[in-house]
N, C-alpha and C. Protein backbone atom coordinates (compact mmCIF):
# COMPACT_ATOMS: atom_id res chain seq x y z
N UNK A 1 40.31 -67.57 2.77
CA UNK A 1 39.20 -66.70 2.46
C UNK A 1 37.92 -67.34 2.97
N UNK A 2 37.12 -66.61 3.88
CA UNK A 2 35.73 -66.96 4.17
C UNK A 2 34.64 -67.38 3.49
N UNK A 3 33.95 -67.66 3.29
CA UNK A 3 32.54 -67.86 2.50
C UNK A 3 31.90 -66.68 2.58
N UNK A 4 30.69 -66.35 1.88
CA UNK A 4 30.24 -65.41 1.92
C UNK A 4 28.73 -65.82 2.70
N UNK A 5 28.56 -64.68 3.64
CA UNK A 5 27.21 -65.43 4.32
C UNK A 5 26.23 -64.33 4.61
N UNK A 6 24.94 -65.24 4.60
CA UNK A 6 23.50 -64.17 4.36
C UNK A 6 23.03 -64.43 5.60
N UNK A 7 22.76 -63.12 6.43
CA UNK A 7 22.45 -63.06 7.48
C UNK A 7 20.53 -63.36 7.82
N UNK A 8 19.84 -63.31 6.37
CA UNK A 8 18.71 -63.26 6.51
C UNK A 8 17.98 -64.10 5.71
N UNK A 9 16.80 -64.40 5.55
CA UNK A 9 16.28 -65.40 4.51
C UNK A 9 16.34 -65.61 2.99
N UNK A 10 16.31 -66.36 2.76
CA UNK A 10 16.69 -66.16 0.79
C UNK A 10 15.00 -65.81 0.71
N UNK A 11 14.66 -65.52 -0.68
CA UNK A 11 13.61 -65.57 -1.09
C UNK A 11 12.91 -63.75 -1.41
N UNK A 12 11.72 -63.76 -1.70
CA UNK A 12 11.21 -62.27 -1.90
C UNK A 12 10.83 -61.77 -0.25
N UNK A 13 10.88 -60.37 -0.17
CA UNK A 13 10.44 -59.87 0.96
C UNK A 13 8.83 -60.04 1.55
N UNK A 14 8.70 -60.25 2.60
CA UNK A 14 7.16 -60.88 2.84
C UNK A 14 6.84 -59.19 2.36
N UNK A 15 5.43 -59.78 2.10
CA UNK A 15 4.39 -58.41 1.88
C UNK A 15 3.41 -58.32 2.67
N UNK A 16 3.38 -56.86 3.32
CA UNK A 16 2.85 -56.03 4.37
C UNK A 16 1.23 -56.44 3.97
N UNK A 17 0.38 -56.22 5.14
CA UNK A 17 -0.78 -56.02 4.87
C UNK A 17 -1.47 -54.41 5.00
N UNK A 18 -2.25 -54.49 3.85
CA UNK A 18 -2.66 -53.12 3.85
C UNK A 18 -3.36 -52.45 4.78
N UNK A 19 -3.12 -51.13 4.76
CA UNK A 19 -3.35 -50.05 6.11
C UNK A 19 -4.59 -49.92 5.74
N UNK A 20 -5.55 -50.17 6.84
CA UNK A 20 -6.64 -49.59 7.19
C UNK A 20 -6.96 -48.00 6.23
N UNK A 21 -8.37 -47.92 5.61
CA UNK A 21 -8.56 -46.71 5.36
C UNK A 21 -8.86 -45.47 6.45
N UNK A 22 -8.17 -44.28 5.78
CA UNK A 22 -8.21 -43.30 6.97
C UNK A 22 -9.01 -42.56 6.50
N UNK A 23 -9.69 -41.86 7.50
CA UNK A 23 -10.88 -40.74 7.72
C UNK A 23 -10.49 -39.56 7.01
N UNK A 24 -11.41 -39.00 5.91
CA UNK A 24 -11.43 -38.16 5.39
C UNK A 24 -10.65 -36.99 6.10
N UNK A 25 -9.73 -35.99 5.76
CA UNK A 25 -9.38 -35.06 6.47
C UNK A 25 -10.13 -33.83 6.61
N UNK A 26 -9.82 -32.71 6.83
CA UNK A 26 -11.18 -31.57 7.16
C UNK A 26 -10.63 -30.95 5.42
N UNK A 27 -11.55 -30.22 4.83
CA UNK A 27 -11.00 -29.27 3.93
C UNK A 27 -9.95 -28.32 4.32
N UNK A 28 -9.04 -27.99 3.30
CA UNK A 28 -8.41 -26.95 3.67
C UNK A 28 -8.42 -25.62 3.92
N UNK A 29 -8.28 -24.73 4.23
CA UNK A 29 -8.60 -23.79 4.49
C UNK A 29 -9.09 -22.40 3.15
N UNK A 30 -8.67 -23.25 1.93
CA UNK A 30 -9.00 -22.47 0.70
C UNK A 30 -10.22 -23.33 -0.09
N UNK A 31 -10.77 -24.24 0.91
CA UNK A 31 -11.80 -25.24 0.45
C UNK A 31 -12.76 -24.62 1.30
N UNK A 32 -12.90 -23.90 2.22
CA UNK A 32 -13.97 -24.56 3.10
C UNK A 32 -14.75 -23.04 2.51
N UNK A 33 -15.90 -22.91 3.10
CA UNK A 33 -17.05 -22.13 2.03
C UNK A 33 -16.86 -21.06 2.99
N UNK A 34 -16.81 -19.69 2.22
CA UNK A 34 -17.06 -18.78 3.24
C UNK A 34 -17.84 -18.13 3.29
N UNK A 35 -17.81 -16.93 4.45
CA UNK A 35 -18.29 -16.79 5.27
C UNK A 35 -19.72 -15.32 4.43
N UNK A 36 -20.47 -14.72 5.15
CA UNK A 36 -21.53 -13.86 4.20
C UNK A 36 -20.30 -12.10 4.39
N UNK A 37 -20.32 -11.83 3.12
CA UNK A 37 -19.10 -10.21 3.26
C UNK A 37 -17.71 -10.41 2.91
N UNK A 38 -17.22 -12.31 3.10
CA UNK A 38 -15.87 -12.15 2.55
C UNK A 38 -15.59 -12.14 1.01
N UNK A 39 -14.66 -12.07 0.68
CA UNK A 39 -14.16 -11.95 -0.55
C UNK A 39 -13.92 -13.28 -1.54
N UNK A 40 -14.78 -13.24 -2.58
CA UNK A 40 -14.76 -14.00 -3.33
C UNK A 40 -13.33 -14.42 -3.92
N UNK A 41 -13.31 -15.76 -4.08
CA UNK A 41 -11.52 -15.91 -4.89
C UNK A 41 -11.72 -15.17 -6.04
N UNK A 42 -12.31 -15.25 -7.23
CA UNK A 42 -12.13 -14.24 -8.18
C UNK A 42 -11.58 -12.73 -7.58
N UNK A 43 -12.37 -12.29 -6.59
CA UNK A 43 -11.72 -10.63 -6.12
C UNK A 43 -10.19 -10.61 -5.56
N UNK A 44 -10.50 -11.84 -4.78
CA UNK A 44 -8.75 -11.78 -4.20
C UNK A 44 -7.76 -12.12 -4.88
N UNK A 45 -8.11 -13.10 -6.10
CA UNK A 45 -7.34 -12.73 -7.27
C UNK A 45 -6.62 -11.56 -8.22
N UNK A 46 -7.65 -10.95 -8.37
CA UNK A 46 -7.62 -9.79 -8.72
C UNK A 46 -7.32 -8.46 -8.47
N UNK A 47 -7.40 -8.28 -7.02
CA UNK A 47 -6.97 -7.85 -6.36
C UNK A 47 -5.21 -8.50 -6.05
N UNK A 48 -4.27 -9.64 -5.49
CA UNK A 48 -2.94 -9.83 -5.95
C UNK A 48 -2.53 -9.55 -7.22
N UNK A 49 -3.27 -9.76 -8.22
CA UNK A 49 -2.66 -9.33 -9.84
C UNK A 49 -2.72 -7.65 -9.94
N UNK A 50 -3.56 -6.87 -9.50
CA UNK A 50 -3.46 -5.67 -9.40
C UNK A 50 -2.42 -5.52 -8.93
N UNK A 51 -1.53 -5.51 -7.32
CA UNK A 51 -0.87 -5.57 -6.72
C UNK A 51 0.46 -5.93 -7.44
N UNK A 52 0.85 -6.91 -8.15
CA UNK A 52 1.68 -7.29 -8.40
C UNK A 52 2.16 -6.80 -10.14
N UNK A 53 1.00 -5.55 -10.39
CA UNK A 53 1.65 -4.78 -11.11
C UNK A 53 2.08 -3.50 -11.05
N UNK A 54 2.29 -3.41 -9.75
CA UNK A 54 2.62 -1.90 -9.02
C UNK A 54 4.19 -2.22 -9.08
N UNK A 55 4.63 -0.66 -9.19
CA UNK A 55 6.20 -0.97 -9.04
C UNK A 55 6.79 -0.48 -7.68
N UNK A 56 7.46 -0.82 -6.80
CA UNK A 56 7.70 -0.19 -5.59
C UNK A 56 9.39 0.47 -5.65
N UNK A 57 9.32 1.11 -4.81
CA UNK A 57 11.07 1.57 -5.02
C UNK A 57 11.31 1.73 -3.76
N UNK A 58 12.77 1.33 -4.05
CA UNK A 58 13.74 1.21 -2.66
C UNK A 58 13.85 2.35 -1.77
N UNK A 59 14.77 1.70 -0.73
CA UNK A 59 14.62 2.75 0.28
C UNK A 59 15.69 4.44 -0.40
N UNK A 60 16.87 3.65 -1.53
CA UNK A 60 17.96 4.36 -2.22
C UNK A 60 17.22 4.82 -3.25
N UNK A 61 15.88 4.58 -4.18
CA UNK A 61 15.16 4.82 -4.77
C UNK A 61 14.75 6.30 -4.64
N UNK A 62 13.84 6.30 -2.85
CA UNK A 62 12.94 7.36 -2.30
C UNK A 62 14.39 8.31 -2.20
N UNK A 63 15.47 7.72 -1.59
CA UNK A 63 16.13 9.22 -1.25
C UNK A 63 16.82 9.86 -3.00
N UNK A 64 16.99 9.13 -3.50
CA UNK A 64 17.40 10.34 -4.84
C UNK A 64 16.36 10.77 -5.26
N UNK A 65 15.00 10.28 -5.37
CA UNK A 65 13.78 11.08 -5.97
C UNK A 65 13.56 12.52 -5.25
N UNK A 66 13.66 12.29 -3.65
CA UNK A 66 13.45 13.22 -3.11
C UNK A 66 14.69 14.55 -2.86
N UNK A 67 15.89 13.82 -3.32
CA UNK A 67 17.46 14.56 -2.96
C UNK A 67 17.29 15.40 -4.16
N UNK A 68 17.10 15.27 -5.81
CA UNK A 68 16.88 15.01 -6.99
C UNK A 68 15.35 16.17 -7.50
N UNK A 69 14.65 16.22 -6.32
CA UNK A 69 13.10 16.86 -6.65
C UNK A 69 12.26 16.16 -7.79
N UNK A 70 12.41 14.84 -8.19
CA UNK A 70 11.46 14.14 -9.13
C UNK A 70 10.58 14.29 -8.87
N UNK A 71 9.64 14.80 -9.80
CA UNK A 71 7.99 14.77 -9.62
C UNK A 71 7.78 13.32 -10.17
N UNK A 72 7.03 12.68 -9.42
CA UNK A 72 6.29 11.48 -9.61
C UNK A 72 4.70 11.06 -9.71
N UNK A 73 4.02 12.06 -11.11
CA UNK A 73 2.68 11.81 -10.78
C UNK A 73 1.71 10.42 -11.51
N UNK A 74 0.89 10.49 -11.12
CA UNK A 74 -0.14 8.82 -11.81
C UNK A 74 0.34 8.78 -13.23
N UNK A 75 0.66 9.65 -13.66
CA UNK A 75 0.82 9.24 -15.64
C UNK A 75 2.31 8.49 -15.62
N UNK A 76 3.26 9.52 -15.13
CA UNK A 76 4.87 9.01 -14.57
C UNK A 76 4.57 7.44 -14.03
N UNK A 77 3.83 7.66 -13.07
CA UNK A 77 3.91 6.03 -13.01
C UNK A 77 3.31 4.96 -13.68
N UNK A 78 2.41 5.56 -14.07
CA UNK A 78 1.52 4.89 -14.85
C UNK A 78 2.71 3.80 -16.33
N UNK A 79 3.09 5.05 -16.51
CA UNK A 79 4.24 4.74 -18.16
C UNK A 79 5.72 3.98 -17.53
N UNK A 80 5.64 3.99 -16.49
CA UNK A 80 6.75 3.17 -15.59
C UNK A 80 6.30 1.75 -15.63
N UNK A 81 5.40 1.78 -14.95
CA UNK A 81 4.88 0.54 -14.63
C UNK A 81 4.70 -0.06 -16.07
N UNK A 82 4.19 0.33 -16.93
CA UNK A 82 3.90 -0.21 -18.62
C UNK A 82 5.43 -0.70 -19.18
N UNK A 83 6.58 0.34 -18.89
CA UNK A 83 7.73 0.05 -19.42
C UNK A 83 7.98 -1.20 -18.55
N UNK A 84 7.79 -1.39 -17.37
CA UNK A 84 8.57 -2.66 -16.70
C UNK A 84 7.88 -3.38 -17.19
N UNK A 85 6.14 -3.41 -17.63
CA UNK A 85 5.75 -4.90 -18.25
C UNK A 85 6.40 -5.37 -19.30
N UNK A 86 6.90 -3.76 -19.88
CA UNK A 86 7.39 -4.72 -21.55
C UNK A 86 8.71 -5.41 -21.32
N UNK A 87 9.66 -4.35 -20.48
CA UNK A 87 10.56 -5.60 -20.12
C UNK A 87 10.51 -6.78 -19.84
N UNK A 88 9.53 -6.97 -18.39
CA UNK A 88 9.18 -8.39 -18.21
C UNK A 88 8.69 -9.42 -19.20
N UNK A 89 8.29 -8.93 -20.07
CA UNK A 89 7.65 -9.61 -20.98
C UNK A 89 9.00 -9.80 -21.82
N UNK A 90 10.01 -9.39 -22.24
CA UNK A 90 11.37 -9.93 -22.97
C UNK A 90 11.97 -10.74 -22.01
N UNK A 91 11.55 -11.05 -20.65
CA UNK A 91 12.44 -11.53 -19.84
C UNK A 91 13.61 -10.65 -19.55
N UNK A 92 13.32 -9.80 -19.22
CA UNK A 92 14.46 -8.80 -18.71
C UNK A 92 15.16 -8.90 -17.26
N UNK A 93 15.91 -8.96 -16.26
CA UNK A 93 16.26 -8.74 -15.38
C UNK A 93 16.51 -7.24 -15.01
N UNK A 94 17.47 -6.67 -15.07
CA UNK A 94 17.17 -5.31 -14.79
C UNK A 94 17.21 -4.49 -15.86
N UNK A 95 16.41 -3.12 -15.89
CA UNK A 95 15.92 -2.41 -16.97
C UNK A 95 16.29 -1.04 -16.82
N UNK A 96 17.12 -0.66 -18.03
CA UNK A 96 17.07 1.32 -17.69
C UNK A 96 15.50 1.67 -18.34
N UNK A 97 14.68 2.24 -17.66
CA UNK A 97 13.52 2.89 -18.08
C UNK A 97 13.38 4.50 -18.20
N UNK A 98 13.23 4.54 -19.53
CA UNK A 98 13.36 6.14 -19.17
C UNK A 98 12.03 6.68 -19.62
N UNK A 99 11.67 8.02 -18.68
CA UNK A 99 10.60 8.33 -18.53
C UNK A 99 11.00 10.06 -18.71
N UNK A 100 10.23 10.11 -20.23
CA UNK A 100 10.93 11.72 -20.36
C UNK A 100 12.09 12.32 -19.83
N UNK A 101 12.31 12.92 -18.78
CA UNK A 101 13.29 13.41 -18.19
C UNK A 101 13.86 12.45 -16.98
N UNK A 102 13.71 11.44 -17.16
CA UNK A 102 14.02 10.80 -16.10
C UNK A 102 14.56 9.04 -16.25
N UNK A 103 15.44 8.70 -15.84
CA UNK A 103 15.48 7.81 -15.72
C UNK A 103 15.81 6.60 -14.74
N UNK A 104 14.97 5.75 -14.74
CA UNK A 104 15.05 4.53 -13.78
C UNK A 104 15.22 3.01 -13.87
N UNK A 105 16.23 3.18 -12.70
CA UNK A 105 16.76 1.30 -12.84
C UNK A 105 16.13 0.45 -12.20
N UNK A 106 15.38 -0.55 -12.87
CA UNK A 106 14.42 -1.17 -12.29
C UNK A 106 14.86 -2.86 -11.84
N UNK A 107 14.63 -3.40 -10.92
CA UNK A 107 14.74 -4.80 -11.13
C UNK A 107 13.27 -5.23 -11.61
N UNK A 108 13.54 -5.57 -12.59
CA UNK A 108 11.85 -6.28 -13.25
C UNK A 108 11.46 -7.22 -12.35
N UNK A 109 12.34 -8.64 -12.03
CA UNK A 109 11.32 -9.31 -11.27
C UNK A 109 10.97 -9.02 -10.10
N UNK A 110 11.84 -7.86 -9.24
CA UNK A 110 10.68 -7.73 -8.25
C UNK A 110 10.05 -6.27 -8.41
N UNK A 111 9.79 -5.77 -9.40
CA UNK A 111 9.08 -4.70 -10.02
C UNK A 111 9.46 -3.63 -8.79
N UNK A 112 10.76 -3.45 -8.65
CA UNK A 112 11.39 -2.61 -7.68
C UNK A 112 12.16 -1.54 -8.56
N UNK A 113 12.26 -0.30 -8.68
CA UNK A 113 12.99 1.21 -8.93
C UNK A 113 14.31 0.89 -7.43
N UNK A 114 15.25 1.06 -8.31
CA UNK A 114 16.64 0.73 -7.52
C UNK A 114 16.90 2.28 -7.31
N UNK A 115 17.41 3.14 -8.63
CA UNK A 115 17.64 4.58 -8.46
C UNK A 115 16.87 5.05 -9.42
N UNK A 116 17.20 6.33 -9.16
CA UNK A 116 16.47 7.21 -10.23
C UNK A 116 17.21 8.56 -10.70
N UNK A 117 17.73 8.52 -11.74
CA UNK A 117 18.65 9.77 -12.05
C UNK A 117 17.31 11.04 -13.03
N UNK A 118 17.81 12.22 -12.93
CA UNK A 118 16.83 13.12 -13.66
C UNK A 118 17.90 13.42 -14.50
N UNK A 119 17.52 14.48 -15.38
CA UNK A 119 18.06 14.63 -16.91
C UNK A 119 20.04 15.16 -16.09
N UNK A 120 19.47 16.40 -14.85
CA UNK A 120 20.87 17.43 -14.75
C UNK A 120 21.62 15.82 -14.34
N UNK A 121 21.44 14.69 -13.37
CA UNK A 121 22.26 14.11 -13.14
C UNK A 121 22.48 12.89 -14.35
N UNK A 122 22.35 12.77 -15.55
CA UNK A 122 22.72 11.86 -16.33
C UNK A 122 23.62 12.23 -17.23
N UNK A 123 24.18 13.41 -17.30
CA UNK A 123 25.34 13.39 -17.52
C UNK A 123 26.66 12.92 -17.10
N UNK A 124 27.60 12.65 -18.25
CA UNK A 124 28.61 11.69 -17.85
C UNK A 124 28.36 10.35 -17.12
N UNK A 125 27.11 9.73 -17.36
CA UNK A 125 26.26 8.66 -16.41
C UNK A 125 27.00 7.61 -17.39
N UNK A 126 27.39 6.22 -16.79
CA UNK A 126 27.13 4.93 -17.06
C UNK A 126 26.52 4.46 -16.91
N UNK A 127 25.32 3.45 -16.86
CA UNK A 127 24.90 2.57 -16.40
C UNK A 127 25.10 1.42 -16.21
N UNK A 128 25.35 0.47 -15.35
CA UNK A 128 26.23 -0.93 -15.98
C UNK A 128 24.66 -1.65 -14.64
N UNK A 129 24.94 -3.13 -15.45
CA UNK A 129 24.13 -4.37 -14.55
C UNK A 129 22.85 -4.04 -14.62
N UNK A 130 22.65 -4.14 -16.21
CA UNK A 130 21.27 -3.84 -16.82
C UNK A 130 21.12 -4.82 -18.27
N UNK A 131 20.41 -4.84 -18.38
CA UNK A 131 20.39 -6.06 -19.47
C UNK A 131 19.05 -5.82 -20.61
N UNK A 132 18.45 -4.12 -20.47
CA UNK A 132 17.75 -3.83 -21.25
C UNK A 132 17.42 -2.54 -21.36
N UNK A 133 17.09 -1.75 -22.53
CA UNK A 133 16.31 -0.20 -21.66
C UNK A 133 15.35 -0.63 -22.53
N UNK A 134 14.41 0.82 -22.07
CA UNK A 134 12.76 0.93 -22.42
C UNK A 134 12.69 2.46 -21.94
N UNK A 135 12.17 2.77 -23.52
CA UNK A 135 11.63 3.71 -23.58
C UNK A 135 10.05 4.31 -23.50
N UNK A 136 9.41 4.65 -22.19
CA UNK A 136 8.44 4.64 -22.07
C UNK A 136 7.14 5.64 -22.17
């Protein structure tokens, strides 16, 4: 049997000398001051949070609303959009929302309308791969 052998020095590892300080970098691009007419961060804030309480619906969404004749006006959505907050707010994943005569499967987190059945087609209906309703 061989010895065992150290290819390199005994002892602690030498220590490096420290790096030169480096030159400030430029601000980033959400630092730097803008310009006279653009949009304040408070607005563009506010403006994404607006946004991101809109509900959008799929492309399978638009064709049963329209196959279906759903009327979809500002109050309808209005009470849509309210029902998906309350879901979201239980932590819901997807939601049956029903809206008077109507009802819709929502994915809460991406505040997306999957389908939409009206009263004549919810008969004999299942719904499955939903994990909440709301009545809105």
């Amino acid at each position: 049997m061989e010895p065992l052998r150290h290819a390199g020095p005994l002892g602690p590892a030498p220590v490096e000398a420290p790096q030169a300080p480096q030159a400030p970098q430029a601000p980033s691009r959400a630092r730097q001051a803008r310009g006279p007419g653009a949009p304040s961060f408070r607005d563009v804030l506010a403006g994404r949070l607006a946004a991101a309480e809109e509900v959008t619906f799929s492309g399978h969404a638009l064709q049963r609303i329209e196959r279906r004749g759903i009327a979809l006006d500002r109050t309808t959505l209005e009470r849509l959009a309210a029902g998906v907050e309350r879901a979201a707010a239980k932590a819901s994943r997807d939601s049956l929302v029903l809206v008077d005569d109507t009802a819709f499967v929502v994915s809460v987190r991406n505040r997306t309308v999957i389908t939409a059945v009206d009263r004549e087609h919810m008969r004999d209906q299942v719904f499955t791969n939903i994990d909440s309703a709301v009545i809105a």
